[in-house]
PDB file of N, CA and C in Angstrom:
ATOM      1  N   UNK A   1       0.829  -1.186   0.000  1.00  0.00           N
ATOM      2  CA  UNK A   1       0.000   0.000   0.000  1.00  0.00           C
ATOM      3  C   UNK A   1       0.871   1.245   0.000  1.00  0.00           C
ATOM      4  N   UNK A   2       0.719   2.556  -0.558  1.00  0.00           N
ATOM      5  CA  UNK A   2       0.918   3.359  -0.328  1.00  0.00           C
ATOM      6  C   UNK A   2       0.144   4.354  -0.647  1.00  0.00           C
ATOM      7  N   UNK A   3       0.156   5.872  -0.151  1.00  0.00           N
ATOM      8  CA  UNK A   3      -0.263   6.573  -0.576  1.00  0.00           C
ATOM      9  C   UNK A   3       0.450   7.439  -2.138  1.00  0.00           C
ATOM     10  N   UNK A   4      -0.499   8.447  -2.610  1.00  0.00           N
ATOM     11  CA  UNK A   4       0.336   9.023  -3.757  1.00  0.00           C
ATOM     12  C   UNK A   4      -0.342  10.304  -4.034  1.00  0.00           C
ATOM     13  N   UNK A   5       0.345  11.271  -3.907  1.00  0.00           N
ATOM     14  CA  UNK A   5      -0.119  12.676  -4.455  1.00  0.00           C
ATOM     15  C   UNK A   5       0.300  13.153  -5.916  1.00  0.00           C
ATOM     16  N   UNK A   6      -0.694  13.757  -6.698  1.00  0.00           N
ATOM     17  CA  UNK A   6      -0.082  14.183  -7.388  1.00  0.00           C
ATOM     18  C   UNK A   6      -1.182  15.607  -8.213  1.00  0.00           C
ATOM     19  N   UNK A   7      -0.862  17.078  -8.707  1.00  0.00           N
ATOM     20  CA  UNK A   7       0.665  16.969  -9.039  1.00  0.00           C
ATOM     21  C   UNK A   7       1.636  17.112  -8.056  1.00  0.00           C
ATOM     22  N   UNK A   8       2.144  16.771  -7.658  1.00  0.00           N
ATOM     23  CA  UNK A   8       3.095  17.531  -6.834  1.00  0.00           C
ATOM     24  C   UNK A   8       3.679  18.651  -6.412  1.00  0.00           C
ATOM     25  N   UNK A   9       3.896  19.550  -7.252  1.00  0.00           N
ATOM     26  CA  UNK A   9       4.640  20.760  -6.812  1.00  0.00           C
ATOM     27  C   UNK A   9       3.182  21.650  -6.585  1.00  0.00           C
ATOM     28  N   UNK A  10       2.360  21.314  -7.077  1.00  0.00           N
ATOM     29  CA  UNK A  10       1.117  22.721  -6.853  1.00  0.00           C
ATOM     30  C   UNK A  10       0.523  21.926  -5.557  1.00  0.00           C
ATOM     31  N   UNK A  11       0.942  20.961  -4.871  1.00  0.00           N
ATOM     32  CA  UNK A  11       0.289  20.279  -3.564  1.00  0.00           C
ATOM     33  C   UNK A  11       1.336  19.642  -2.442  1.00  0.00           C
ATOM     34  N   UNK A  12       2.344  21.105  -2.652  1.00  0.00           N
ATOM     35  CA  UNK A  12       3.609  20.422  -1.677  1.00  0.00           C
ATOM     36  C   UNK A  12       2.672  20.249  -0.175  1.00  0.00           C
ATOM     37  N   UNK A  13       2.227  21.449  -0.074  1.00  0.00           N
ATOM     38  CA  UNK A  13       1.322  21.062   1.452  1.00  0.00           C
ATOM     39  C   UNK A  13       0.472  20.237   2.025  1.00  0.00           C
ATOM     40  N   UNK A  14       0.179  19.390   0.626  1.00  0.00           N
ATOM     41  CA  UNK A  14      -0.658  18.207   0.548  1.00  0.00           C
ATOM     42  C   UNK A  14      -0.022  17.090   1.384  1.00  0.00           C
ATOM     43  N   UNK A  15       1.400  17.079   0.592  1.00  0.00           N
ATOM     44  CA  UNK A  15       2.310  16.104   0.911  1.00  0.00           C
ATOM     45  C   UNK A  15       2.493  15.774   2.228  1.00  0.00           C
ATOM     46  N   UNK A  16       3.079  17.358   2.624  1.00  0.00           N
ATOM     47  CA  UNK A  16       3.500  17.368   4.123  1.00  0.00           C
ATOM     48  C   UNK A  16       2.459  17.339   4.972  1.00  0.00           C
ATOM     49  N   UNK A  17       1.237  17.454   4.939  1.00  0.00           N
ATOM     50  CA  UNK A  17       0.047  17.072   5.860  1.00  0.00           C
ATOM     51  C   UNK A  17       0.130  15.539   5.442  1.00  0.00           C
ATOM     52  N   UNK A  18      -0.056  14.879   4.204  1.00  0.00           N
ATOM     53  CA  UNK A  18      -0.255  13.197   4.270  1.00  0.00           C
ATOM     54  C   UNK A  18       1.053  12.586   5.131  1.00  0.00           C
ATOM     55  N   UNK A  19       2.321  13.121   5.193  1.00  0.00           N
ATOM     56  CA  UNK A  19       2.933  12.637   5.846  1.00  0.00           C
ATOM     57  C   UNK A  19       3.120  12.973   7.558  1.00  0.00           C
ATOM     58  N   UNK A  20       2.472  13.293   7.890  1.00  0.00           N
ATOM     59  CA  UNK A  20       2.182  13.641   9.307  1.00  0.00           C
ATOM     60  C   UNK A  20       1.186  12.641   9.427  1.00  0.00           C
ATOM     61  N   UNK A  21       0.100  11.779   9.033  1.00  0.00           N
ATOM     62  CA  UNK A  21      -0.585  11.503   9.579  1.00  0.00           C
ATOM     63  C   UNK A  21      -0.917   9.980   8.644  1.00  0.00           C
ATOM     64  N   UNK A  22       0.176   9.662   7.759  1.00  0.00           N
ATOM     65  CA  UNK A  22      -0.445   8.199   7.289  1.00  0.00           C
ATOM     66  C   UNK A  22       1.528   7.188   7.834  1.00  0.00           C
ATOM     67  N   UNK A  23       1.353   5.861   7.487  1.00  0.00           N
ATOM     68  CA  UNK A  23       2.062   5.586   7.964  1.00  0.00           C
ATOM     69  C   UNK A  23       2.472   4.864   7.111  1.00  0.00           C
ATOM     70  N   UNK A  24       2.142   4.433   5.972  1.00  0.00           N
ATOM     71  CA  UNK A  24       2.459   3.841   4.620  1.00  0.00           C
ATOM     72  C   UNK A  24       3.128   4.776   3.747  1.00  0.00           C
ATOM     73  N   UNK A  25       4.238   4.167   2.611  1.00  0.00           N
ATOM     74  CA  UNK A  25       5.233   5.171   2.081  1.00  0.00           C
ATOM     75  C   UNK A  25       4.316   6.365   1.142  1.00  0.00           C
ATOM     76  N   UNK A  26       5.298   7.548   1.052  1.00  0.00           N
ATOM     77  CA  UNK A  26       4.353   8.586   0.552  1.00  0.00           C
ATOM     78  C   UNK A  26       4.709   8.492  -1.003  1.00  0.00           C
ATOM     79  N   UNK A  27       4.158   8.426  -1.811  1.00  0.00           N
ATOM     80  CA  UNK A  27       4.531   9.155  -3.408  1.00  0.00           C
ATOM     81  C   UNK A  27       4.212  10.910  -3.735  1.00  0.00           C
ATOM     82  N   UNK A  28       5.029  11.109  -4.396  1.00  0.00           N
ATOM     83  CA  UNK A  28       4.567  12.285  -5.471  1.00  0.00           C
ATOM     84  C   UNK A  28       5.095  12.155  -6.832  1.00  0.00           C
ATOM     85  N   UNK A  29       4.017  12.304  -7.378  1.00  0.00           N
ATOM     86  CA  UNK A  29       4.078  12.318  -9.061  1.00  0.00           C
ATOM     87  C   UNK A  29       4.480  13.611  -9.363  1.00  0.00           C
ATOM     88  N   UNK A  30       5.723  13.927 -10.017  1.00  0.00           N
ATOM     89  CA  UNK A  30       6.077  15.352 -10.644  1.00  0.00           C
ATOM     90  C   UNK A  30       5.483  15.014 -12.266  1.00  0.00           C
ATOM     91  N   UNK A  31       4.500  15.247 -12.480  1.00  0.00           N
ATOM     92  CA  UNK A  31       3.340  15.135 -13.718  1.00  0.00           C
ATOM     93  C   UNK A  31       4.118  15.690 -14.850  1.00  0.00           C
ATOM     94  N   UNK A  32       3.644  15.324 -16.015  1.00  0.00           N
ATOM     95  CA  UNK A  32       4.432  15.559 -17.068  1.00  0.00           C
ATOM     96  C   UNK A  32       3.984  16.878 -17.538  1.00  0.00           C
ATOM     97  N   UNK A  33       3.425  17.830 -16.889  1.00  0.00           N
ATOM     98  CA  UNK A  33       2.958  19.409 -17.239  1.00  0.00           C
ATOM     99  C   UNK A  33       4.368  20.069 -16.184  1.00  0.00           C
ATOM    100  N   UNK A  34       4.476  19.861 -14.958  1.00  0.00           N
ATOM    101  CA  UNK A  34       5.608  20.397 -14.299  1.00  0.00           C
ATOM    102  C   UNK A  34       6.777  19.876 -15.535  1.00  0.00           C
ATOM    103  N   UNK A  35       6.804  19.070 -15.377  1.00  0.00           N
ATOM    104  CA  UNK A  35       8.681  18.754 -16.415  1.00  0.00           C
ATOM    105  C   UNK A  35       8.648  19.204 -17.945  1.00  0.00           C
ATOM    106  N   UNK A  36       7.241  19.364 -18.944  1.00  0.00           N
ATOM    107  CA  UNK A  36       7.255  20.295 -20.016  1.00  0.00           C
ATOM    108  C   UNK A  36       7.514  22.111 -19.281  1.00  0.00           C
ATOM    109  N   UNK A  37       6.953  22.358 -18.126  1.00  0.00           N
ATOM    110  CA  UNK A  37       7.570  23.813 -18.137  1.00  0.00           C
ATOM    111  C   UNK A  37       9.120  23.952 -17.635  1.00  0.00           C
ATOM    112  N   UNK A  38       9.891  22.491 -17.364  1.00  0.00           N
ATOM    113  CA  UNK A  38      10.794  23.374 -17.173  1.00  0.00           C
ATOM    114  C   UNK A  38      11.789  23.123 -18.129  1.00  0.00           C
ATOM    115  N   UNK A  39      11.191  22.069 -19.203  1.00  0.00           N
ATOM    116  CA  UNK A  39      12.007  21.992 -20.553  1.00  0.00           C
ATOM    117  C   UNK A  39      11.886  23.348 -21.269  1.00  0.00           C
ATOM    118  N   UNK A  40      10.654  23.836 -21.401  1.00  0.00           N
ATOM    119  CA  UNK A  40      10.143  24.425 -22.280  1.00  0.00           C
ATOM    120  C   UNK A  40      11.115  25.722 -21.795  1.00  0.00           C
ATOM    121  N   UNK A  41      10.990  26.287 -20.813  1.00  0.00           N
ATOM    122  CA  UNK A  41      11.807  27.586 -19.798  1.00  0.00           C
ATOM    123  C   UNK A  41      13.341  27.540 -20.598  1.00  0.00           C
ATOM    124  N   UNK A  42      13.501  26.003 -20.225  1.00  0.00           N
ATOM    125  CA  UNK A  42      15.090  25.830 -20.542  1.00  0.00           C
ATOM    126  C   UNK A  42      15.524  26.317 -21.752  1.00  0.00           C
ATOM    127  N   UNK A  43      14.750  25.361 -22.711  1.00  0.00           N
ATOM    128  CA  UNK A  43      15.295  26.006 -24.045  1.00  0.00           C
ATOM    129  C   UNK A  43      15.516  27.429 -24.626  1.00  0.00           C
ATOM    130  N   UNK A  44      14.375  27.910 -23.960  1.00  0.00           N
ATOM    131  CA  UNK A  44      14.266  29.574 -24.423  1.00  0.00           C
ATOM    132  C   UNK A  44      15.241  30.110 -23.809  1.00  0.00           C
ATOM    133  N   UNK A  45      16.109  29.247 -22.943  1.00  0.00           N
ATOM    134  CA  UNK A  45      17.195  30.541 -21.855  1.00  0.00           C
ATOM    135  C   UNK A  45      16.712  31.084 -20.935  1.00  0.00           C
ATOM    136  N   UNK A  46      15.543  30.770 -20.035  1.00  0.00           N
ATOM    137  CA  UNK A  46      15.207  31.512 -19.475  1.00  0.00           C
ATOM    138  C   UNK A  46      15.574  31.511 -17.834  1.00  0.00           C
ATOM    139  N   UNK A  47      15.943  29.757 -18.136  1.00  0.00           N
ATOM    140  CA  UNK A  47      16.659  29.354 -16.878  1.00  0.00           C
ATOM    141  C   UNK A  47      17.126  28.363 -17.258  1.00  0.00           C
ATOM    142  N   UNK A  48      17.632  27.765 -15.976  1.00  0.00           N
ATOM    143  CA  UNK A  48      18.880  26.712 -16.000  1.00  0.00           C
ATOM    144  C   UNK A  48      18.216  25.354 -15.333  1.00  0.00           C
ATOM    145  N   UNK A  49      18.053  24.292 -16.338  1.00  0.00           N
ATOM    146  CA  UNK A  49      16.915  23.425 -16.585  1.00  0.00           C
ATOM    147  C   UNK A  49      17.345  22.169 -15.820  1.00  0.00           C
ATOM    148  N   UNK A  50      18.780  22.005 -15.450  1.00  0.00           N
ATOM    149  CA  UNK A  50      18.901  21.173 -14.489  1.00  0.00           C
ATOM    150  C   UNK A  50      18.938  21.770 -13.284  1.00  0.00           C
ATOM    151  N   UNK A  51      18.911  23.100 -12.738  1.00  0.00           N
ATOM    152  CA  UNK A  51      19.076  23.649 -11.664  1.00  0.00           C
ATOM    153  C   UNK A  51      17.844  23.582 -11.180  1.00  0.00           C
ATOM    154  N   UNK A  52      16.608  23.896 -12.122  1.00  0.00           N
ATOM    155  CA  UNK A  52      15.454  24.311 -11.608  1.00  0.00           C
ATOM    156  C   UNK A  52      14.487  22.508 -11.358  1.00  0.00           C
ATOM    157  N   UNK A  53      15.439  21.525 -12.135  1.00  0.00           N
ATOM    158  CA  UNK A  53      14.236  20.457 -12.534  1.00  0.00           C
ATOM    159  C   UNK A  53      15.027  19.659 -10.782  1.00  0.00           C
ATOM    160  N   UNK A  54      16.065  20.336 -10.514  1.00  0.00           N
ATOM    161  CA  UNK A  54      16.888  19.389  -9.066  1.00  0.00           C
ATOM    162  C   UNK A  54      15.974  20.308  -7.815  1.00  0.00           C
ATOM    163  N   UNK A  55      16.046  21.156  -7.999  1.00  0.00           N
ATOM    164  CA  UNK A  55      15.009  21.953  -7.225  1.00  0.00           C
ATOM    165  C   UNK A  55      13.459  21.438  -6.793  1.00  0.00           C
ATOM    166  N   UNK A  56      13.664  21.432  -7.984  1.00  0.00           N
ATOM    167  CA  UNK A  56      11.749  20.720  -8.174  1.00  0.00           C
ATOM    168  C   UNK A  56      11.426  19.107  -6.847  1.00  0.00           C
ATOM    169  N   UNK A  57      12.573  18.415  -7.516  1.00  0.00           N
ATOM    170  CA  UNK A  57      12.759  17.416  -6.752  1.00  0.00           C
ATOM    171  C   UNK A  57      12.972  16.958  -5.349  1.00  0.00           C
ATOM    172  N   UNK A  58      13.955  18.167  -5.381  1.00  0.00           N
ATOM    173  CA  UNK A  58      14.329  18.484  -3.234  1.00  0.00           C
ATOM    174  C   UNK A  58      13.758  18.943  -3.005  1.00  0.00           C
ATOM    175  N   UNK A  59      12.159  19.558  -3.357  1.00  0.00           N
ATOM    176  CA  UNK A  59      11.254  20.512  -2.591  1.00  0.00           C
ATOM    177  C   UNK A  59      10.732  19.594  -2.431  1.00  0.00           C
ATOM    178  N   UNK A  60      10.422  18.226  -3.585  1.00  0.00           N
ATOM    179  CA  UNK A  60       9.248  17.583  -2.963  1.00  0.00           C
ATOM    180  C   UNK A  60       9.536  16.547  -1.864  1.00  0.00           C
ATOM    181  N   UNK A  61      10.961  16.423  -1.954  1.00  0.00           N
ATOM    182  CA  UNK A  61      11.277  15.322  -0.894  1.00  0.00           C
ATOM    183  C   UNK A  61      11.005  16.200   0.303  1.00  0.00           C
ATOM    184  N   UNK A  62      11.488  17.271   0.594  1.00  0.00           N
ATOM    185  CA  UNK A  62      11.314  18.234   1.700  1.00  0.00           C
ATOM    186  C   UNK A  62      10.218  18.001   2.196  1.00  0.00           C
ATOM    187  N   UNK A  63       9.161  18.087   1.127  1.00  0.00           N
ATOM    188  CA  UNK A  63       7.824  18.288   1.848  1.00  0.00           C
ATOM    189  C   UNK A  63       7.261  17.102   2.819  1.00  0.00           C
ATOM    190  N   UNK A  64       8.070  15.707   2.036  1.00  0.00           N
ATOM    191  CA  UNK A  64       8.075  14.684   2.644  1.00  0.00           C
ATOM    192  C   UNK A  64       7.516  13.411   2.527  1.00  0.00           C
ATOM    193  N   UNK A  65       8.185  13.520   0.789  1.00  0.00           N
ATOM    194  CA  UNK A  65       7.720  12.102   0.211  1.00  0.00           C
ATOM    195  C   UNK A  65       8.693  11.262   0.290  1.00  0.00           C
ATOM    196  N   UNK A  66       8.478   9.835   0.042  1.00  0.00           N
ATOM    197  CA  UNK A  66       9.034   8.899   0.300  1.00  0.00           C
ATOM    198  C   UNK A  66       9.633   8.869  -0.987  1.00  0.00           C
ATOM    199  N   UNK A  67       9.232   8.549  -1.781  1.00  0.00           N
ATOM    200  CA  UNK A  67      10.106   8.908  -3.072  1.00  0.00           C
ATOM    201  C   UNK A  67       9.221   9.354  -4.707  1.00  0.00           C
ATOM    202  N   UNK A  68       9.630  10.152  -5.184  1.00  0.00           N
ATOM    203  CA  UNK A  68       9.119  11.157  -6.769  1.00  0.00           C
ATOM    204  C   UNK A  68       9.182  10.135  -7.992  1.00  0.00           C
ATOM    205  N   UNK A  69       7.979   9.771  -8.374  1.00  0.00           N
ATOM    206  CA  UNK A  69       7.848   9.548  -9.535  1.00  0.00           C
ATOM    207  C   UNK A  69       8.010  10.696 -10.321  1.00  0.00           C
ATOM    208  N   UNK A  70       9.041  10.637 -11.816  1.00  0.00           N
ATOM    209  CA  UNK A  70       9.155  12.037 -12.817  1.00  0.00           C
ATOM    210  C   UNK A  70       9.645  11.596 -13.672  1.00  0.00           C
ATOM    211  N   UNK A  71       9.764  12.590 -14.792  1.00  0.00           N
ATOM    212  CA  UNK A  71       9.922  12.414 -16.109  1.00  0.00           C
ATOM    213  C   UNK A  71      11.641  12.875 -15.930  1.00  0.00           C
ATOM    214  N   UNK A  72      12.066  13.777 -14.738  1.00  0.00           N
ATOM    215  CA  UNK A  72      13.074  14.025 -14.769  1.00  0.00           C
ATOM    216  C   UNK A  72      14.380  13.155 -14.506  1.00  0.00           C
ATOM    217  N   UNK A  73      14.130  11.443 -14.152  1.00  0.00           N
ATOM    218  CA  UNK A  73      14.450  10.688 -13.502  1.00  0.00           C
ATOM    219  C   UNK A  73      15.450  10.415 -14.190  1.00  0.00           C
ATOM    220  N   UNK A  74      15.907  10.080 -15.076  1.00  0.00           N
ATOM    221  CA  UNK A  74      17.509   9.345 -15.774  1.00  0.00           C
ATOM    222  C   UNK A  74      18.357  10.747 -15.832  1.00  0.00           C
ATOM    223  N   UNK A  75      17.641  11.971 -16.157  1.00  0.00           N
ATOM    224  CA  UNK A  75      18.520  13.321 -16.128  1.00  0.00           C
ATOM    225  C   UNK A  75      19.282  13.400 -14.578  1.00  0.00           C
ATOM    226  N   UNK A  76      17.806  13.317 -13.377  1.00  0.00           N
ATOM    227  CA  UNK A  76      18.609  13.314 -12.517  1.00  0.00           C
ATOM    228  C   UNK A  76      19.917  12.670 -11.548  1.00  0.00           C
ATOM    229  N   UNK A  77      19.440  11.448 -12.399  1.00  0.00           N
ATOM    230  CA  UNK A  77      20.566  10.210 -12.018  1.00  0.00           C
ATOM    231  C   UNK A  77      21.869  10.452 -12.523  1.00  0.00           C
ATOM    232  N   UNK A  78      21.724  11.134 -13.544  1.00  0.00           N
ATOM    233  CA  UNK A  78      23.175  11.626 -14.368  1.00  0.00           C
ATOM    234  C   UNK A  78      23.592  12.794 -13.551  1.00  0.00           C
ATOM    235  N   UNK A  79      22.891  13.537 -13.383  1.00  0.00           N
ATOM    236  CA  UNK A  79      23.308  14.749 -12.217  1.00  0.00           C
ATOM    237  C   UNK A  79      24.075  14.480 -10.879  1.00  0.00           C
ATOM    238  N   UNK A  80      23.370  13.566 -10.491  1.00  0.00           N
ATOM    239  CA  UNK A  80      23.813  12.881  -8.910  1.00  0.00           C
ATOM    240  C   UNK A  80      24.515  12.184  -9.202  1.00  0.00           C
ATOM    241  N   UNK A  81      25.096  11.480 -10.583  1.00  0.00           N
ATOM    242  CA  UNK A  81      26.352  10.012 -10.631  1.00  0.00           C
ATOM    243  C   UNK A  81      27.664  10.892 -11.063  1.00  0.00           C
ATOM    244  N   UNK A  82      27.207  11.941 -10.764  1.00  0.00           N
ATOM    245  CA  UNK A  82      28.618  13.351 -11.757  1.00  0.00           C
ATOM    246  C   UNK A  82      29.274  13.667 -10.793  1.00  0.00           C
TER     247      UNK A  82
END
C-alpha cells in the first residue's frame, strides 16, 4: 500500500500534511505538465533546466515524500552520478 499525491509541486502542502498523519510510504508524481515547463523555460534561456528540474525534486522530498515519480528521472541520475 501506499499513498500518492499528485501533481506535486502545486500540492507540496498536501504532501507534508499526508505525511504527518499516514504511515504507509508517501509518493509524489512530478506530472508531465511540471517537467514540459521546465524543458520548455530551458530552451528559451530563461533558466537553467537542471538547476530548476533538481530543485523541483528536493522541494518535494522536503515536503516529505518517500520517493518522486518524474519524467526528470535518468537526467537526474546523471546529475547525482557526476
Amino acid at each position: 500500500d501506499m499513498v500518492m499525491v499528485k501533481p506535486a509541486l502545486a500540492y507540496l502542502d498536501v504532501i507534508a500534511e499526508a505525511r504527518a498523519v499516514v504511515d504507509v510510504p508517501l509518493a509524489a508524481y512530478h506530472v508531465s505538465g511540471e517537467y514540459a515547463m521546465v524543458e520548455a523555460a530551458a530552451a528559451n534561456g530563461w533558466l537553467d533546466g537542471d538547476a530548476v528540474g533538481m530543485e523541483h525534486l528536493l522541494s518535494i522530498r522536503r515536503a516529505g515524500a518517500d520517493f518522486v515519480l518524474t519524467y526528470l528521472a535518468r537526467r537526474a541520475a546523471e546529475l547525482l552520478g557526476s
